[in-house]
C-alpha atoms as a PDB file:
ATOM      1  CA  UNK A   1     -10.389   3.182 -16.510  1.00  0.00           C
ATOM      2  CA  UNK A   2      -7.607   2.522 -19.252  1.00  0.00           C
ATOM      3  CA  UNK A   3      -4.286   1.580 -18.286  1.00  0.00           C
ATOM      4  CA  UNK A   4      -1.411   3.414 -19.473  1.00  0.00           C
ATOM      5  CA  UNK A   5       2.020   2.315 -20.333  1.00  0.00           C
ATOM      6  CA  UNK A   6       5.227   4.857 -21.295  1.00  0.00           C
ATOM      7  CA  UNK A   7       7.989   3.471 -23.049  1.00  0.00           C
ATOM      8  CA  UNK A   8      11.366   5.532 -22.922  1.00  0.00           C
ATOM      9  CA  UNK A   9      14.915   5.895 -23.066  1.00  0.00           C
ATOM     10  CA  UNK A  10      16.775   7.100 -20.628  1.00  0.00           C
ATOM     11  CA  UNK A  11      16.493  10.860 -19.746  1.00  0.00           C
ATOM     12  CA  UNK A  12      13.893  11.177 -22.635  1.00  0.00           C
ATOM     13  CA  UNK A  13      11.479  13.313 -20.377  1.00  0.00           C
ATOM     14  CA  UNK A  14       9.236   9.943 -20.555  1.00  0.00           C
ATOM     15  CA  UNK A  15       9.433   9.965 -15.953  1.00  0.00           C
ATOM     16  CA  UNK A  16       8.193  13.665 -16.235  1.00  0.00           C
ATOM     17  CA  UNK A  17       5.547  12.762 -18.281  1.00  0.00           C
ATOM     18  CA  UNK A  18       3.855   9.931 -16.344  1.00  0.00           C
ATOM     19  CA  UNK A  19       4.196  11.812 -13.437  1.00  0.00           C
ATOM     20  CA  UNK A  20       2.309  14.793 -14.448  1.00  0.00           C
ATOM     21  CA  UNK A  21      -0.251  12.733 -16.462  1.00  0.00           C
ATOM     22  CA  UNK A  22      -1.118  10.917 -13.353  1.00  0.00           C
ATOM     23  CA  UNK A  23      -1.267  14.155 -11.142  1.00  0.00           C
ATOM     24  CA  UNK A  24      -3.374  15.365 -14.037  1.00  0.00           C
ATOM     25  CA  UNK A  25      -5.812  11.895 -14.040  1.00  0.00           C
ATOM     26  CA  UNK A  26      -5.293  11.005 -10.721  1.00  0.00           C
ATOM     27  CA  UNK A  27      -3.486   7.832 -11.393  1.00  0.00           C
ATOM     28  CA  UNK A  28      -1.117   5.783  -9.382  1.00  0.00           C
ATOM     29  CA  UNK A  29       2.073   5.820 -11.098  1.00  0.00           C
ATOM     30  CA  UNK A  30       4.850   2.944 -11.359  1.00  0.00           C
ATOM     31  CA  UNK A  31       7.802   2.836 -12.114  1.00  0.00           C
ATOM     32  CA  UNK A  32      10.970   0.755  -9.822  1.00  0.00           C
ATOM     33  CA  UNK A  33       7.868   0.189  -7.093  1.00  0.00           C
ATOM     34  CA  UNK A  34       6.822  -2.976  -9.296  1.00  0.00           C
ATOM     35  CA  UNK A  35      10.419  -3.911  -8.785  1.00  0.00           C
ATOM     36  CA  UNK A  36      10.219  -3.959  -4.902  1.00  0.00           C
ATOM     37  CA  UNK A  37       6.828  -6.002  -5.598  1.00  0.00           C
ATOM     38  CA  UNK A  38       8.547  -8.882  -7.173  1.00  0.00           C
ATOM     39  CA  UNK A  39      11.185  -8.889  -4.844  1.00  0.00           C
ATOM     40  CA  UNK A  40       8.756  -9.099  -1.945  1.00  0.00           C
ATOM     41  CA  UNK A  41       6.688 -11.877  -3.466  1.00  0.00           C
ATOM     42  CA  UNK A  42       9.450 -13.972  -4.882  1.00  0.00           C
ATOM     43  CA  UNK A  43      12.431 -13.335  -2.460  1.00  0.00           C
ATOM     44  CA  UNK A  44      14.905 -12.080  -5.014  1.00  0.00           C
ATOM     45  CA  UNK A  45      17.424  -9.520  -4.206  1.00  0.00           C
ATOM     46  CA  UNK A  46      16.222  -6.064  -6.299  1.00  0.00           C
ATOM     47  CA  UNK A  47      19.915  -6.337  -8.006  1.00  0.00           C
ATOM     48  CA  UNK A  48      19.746  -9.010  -9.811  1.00  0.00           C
ATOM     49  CA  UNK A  49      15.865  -8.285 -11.097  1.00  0.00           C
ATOM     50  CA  UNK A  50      17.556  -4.747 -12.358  1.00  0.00           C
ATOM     51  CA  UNK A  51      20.163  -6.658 -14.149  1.00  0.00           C
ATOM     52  CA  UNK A  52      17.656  -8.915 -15.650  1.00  0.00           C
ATOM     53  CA  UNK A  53      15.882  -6.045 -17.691  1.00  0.00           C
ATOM     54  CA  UNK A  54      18.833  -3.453 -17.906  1.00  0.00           C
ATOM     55  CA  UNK A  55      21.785  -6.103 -19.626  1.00  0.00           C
ATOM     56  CA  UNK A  56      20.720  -8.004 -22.859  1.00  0.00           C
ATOM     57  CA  UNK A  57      21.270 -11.631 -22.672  1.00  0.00           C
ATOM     58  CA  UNK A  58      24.095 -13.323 -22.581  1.00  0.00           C
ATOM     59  CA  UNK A  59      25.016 -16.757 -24.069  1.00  0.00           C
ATOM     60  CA  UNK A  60      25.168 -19.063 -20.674  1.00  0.00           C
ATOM     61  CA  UNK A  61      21.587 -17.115 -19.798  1.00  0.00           C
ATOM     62  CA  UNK A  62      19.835 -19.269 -22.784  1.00  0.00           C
ATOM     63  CA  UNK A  63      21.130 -22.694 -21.294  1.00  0.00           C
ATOM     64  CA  UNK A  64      20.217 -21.549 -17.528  1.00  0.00           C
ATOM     65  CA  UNK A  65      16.974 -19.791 -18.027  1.00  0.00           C
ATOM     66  CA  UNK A  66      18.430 -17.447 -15.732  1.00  0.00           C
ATOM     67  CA  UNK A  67      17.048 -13.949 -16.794  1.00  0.00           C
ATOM     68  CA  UNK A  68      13.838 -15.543 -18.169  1.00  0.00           C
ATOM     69  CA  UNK A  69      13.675 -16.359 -14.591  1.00  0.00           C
ATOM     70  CA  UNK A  70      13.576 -12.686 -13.213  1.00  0.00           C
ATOM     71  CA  UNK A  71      11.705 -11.782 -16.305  1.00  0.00           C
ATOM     72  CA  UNK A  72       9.051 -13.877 -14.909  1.00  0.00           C
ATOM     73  CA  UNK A  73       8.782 -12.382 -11.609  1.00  0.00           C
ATOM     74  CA  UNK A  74       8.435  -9.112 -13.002  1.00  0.00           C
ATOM     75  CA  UNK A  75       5.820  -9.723 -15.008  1.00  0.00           C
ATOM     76  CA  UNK A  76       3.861 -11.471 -12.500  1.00  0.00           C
ATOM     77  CA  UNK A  77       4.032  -8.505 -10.001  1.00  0.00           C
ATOM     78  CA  UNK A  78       3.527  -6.085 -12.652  1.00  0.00           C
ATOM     79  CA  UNK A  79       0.026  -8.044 -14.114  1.00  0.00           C
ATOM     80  CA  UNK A  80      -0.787  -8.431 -10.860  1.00  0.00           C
ATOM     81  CA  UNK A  81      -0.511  -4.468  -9.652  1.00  0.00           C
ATOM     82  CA  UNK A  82      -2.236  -3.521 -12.822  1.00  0.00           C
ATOM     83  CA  UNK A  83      -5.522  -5.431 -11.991  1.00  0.00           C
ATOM     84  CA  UNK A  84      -6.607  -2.439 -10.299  1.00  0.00           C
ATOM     85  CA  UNK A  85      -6.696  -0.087 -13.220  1.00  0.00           C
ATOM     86  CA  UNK A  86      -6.039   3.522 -12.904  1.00  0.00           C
ATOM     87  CA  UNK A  87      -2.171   2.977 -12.938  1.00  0.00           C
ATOM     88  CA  UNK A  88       0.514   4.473 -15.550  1.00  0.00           C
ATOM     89  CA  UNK A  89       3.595   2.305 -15.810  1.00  0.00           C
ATOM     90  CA  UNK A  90       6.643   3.818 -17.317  1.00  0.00           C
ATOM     91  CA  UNK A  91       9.356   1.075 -15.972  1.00  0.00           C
ATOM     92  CA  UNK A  92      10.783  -1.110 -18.765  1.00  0.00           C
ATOM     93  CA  UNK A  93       8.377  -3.781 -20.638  1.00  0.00           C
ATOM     94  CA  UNK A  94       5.734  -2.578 -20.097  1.00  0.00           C
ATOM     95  CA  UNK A  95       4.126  -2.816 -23.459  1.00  0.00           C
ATOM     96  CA  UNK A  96       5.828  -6.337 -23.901  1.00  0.00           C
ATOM     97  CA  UNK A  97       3.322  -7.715 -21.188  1.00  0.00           C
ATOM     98  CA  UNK A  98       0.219  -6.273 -22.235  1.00  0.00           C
ATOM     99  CA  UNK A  99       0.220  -6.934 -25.594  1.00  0.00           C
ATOM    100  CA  UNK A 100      -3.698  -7.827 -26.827  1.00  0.00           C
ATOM    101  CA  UNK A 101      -5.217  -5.907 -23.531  1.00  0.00           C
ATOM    102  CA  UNK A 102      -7.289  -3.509 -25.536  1.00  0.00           C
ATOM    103  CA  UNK A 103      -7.584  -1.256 -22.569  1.00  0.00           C
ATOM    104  CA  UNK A 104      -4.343  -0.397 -22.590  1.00  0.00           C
ATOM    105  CA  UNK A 105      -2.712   2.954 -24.104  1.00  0.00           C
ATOM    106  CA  UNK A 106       0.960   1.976 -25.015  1.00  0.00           C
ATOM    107  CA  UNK A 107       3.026   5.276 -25.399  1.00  0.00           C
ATOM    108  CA  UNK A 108       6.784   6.383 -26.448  1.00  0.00           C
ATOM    109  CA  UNK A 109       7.854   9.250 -25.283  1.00  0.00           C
ATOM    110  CA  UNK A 110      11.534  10.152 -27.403  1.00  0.00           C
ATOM    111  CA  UNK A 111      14.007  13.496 -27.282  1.00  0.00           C
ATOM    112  CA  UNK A 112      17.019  14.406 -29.323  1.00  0.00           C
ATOM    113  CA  UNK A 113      20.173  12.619 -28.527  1.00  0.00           C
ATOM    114  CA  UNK A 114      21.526  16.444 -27.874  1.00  0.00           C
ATOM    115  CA  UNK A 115      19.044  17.157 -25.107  1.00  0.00           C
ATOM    116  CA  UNK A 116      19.416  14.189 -23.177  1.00  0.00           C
ATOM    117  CA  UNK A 117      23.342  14.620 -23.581  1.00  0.00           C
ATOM    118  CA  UNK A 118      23.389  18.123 -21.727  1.00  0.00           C
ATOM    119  CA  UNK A 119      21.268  16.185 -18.757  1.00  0.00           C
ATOM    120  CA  UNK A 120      23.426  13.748 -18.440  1.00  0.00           C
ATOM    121  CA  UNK A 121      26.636  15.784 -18.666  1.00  0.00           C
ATOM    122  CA  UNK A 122      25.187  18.031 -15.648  1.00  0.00           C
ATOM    123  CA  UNK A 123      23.937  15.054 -13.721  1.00  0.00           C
ATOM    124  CA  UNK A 124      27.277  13.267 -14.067  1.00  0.00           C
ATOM    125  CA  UNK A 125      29.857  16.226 -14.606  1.00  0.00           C
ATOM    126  CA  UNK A 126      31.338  14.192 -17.575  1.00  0.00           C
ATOM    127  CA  UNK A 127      32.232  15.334 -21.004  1.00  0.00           C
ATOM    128  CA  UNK A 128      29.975  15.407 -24.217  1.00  0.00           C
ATOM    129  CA  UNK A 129      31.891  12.389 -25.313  1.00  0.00           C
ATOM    130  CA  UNK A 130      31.737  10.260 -21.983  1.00  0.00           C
ATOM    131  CA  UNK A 131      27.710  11.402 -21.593  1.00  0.00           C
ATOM    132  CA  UNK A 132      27.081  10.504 -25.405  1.00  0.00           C
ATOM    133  CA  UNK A 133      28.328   6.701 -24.469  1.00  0.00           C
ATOM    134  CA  UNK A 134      27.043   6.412 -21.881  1.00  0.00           C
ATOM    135  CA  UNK A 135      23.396   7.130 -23.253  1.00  0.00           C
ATOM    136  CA  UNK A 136      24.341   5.078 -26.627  1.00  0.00           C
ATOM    137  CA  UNK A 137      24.912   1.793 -24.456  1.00  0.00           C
ATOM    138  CA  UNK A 138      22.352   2.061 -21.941  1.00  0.00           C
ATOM    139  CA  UNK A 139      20.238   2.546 -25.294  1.00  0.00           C
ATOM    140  CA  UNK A 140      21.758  -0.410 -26.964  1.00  0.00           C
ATOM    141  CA  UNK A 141      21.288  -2.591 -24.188  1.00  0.00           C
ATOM    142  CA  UNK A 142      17.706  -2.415 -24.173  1.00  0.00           C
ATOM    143  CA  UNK A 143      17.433  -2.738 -27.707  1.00  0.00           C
ATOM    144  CA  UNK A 144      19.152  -6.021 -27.481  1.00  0.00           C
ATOM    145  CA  UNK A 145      17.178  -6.821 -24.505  1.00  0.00           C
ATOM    146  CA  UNK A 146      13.974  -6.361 -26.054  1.00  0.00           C
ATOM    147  CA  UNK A 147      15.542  -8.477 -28.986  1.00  0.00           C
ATOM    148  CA  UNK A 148      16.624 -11.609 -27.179  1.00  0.00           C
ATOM    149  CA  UNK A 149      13.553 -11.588 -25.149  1.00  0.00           C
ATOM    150  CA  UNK A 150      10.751 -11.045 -27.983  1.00  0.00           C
ATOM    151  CA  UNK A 151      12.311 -10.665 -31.043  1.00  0.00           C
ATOM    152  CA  UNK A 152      11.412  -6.847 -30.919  1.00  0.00           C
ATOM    153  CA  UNK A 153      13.329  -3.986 -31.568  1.00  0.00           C
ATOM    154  CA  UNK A 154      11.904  -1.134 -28.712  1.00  0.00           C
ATOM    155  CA  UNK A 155      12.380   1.619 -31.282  1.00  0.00           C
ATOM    156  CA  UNK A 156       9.484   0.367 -33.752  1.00  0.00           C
ATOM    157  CA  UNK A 157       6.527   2.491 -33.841  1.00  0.00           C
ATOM    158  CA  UNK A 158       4.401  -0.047 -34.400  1.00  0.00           C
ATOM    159  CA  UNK A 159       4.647  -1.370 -30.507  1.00  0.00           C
ATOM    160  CA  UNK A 160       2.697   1.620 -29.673  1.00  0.00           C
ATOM    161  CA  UNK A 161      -0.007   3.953 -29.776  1.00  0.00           C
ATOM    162  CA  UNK A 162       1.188   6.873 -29.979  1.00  0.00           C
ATOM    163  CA  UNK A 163       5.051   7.794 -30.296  1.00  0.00           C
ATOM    164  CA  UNK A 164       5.641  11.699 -28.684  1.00  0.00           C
ATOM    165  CA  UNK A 165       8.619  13.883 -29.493  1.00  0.00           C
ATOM    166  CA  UNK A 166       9.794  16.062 -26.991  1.00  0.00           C
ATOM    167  CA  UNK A 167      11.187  18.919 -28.887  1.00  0.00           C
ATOM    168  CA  UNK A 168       8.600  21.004 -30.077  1.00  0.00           C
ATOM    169  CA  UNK A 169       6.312  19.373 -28.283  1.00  0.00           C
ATOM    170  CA  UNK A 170       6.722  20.367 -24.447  1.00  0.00           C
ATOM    171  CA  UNK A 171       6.297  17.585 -21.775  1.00  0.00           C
ATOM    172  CA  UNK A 172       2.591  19.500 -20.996  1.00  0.00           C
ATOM    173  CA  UNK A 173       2.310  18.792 -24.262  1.00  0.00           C
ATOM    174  CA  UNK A 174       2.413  15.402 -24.183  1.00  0.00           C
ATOM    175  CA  UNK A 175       0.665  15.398 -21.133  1.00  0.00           C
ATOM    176  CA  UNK A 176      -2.569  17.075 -22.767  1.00  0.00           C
ATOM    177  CA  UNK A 177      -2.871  14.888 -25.924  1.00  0.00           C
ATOM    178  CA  UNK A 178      -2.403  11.798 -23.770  1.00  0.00           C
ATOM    179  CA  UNK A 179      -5.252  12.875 -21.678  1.00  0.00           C
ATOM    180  CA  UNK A 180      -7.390  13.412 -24.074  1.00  0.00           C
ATOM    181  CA  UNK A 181      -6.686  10.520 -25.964  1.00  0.00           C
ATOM    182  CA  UNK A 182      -6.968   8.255 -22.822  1.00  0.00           C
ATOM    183  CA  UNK A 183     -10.386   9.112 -22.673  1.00  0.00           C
ATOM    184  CA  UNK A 184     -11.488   7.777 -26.602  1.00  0.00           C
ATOM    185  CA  UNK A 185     -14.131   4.445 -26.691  1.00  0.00           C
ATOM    186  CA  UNK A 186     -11.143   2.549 -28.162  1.00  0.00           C
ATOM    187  CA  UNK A 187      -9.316   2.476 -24.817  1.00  0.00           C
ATOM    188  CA  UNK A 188     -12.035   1.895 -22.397  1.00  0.00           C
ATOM    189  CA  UNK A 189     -12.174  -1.574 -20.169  1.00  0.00           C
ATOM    190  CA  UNK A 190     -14.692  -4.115 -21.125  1.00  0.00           C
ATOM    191  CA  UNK A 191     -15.967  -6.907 -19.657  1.00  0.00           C
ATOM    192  CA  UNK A 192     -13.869  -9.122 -22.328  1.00  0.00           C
ATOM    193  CA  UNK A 193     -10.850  -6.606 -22.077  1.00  0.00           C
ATOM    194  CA  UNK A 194     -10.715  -7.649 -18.525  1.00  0.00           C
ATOM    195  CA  UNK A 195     -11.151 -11.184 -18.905  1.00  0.00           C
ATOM    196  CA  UNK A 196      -8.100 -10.816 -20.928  1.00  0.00           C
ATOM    197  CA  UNK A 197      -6.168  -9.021 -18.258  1.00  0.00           C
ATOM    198  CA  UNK A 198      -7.195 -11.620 -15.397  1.00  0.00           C
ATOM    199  CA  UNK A 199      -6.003 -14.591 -17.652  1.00  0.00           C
ATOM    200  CA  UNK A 200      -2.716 -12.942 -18.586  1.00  0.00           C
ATOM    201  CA  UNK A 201      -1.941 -12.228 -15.093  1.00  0.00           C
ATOM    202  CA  UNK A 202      -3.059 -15.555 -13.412  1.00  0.00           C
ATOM    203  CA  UNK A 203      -0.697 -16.976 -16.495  1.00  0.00           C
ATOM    204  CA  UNK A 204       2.482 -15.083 -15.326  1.00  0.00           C
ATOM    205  CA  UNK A 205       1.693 -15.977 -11.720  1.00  0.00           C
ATOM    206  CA  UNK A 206       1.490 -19.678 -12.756  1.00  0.00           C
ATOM    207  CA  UNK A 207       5.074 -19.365 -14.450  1.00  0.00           C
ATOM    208  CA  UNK A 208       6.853 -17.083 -11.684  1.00  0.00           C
ATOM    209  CA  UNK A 209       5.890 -19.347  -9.368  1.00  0.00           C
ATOM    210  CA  UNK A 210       6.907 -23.119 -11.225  1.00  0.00           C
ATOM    211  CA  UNK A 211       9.859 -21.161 -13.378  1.00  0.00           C
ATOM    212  CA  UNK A 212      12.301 -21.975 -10.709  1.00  0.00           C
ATOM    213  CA  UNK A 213      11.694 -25.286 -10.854  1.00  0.00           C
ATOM    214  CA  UNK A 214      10.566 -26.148 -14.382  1.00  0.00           C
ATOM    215  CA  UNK A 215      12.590 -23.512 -16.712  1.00  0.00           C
ATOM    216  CA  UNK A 216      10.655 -24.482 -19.686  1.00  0.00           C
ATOM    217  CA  UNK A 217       6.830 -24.544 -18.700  1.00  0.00           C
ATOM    218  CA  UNK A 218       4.846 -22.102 -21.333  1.00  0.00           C
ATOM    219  CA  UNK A 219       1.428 -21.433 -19.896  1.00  0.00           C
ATOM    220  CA  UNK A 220      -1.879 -20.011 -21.556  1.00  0.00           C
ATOM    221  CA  UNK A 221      -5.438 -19.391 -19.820  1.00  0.00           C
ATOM    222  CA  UNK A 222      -8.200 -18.710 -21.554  1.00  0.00           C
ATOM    223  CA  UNK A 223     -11.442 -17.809 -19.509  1.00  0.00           C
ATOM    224  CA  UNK A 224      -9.831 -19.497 -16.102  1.00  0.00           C
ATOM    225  CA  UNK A 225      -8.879 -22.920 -18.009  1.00  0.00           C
ATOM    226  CA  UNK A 226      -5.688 -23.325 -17.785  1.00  0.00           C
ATOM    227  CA  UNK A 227      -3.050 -25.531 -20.080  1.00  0.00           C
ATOM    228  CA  UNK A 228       0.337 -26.124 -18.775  1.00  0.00           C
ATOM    229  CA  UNK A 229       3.464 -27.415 -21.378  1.00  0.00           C
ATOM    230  CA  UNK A 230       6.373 -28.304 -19.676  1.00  0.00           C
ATOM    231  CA  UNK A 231       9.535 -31.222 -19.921  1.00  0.00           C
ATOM    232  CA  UNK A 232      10.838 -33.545 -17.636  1.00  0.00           C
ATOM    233  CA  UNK A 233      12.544 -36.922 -17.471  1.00  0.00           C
ATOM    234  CA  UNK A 234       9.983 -39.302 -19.040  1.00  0.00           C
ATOM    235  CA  UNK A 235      10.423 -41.771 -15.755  1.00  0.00           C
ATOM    236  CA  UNK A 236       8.717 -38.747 -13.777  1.00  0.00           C
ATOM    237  CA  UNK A 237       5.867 -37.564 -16.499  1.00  0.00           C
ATOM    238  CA  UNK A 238       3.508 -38.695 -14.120  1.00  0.00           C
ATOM    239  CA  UNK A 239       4.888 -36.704 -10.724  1.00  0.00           C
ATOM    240  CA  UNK A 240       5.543 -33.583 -12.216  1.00  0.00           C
ATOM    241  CA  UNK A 241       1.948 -33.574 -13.653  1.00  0.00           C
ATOM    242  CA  UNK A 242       0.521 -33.761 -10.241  1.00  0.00           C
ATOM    243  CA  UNK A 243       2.609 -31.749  -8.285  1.00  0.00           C
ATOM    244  CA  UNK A 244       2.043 -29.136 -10.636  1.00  0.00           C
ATOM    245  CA  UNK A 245      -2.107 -29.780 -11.103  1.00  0.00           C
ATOM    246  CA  UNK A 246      -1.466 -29.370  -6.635  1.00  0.00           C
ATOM    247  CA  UNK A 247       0.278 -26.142  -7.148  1.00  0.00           C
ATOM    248  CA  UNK A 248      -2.061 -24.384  -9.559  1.00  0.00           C
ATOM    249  CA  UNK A 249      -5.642 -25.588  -8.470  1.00  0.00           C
ATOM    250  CA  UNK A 250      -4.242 -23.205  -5.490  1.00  0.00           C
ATOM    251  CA  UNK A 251      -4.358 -20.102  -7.326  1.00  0.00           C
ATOM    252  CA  UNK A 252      -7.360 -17.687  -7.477  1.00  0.00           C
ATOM    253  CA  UNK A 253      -9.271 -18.048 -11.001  1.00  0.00           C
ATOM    254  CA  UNK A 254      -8.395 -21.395 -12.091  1.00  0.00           C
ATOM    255  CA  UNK A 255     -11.169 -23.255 -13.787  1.00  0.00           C
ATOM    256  CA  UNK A 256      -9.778 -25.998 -15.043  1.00  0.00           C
ATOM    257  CA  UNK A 257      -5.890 -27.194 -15.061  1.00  0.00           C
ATOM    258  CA  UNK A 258      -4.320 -29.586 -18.149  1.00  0.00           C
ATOM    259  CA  UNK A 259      -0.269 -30.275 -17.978  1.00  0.00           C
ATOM    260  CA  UNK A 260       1.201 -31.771 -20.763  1.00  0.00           C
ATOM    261  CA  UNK A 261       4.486 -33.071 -20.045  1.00  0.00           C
ATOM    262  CA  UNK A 262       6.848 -33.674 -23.025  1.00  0.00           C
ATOM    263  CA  UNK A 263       8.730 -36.498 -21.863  1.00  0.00           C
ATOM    264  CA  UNK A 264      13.040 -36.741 -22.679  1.00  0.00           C
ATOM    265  CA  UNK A 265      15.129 -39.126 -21.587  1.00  0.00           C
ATOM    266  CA  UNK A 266      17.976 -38.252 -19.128  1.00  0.00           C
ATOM    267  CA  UNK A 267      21.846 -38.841 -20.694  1.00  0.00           C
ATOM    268  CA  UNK A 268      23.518 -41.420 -18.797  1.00  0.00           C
ATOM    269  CA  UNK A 269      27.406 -41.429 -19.025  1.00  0.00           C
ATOM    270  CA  UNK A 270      29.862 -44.614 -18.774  1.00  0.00           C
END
């Protein structure tokens, strides 16, 4: 069955939604569990993968690679989880990694700026003022997130499916028109569909696992063949090329490996 992602800000009723949509289909539903994945298969401490999608990045992250990093591991436990179908995601980035699967429904669930004020000024007994800034930067944050990371502002419609209001519309609402639209022949796996999923997700686990040690590999797999770019120190083109080829020919699904290594040469200073 489809997959279903749910894009939201933060106390936009988009949590209440999944959660009842998946009682409703009988889905598994994700959210900070994908978090707990990655830290589990990539022994990273859950704080600093929180960081990595909550704070936009930061001017000594594009030298170090360092949130592109965490990024990574995400994504690879997130592809990975969502192999099995029958899951709604509504944790950040969702719709980032799954752009192209057709059997995915990408959602955004929004509310008034007034509504999700009065929750957080009775969750944090703060003022109107204090709970409006604290929604407008959490809100701006993963705007510029989304921006740094993909050159996509999380706001455009055009990232999604369907964009719901909660206003009028009640969260059953929401619930009822994304069940039935769930169900249309657009959104229905196919054998190419899924082809698409297991490439993209033996991709990400190919990066999250050589990101730590070669920040700037960029991977693609078509149909199980897979073709590596990465850099190194053009006296060790040949090494890196095979350690990687003995890393990957490891991992489920690979067909066929090629690494291209653009070769640089190291600064040396007298």
């Amino acid at each position: 069955m489809p997959i279903i992602t749910i894009s939201r800000g933060s106390y936009s009723f988009g949590k209440e939604t999944a959660e009842k949509l998946a009682e409703r289909l009988g889905y598994e539903c994700l959210s900070r569990e994908i978090l707990l994945e990655a830290c589990e298969q990539f022994h990273v401490p859950e704080i600093k993968l929180v960081k990595s999608i909550h704070d936009s990045f930061g001017v000594l992250d594009r030298f170090t690679h360092g949130k592109e990093k965490y990024i990574a591991y995400i994504r690879a436990a997130l592809l990975k989880h969502l192999q099995k179908g029958d899951v709604i995601y509504h944790g950040l980035a969702g719709h980032f990694f799954l752009q192209g699967i057709s059997h995915v429904l990408k959602v955004r669930i929004i509310a008034d700026l007034d509504s999700r004020v009065e929750i957080v000024k009775k969750r944090d007994h703060v003022s109107e003022e204090k709970a409006l800034r604290i929604l407008k930067k959490d809100d701006e944050e993963r705007r510029k997130w989304s921006q740094s990371l993909y050159g996509i502002d999380t706001h455009s419609a055009k990232l999604y499916d369907m964009v719901l209001h909660i206003r009028k519309l009640t969260v059953d609402d929401a619930v009822d028109i994304i069940s039935h639209a769930v169900k249309q022949p657009h959104f229905q796996t196919t054998a190419e569909s899924r082809q698409m999923l297991n490439d993209l997700t033996l991709e990400a686990q190919i990066e999250a696992t050589l990101i730590n040690e070669f920040p700037t590999i960029r991977t693609s797999v078509k149909n199980g063949d897979v073709l590596i770019h990465v850099k190194g120190p053009i006296e060790e083109v040949e090494k890196i090329s095979a350690q990687i080829e003995t890393t990957v020919k490891k991992m489920e699904g690979v067909k066929t490996i090629q690494v291209n290594v653009s070769p640089f040469t190291l600064a040396v200073k007298y």
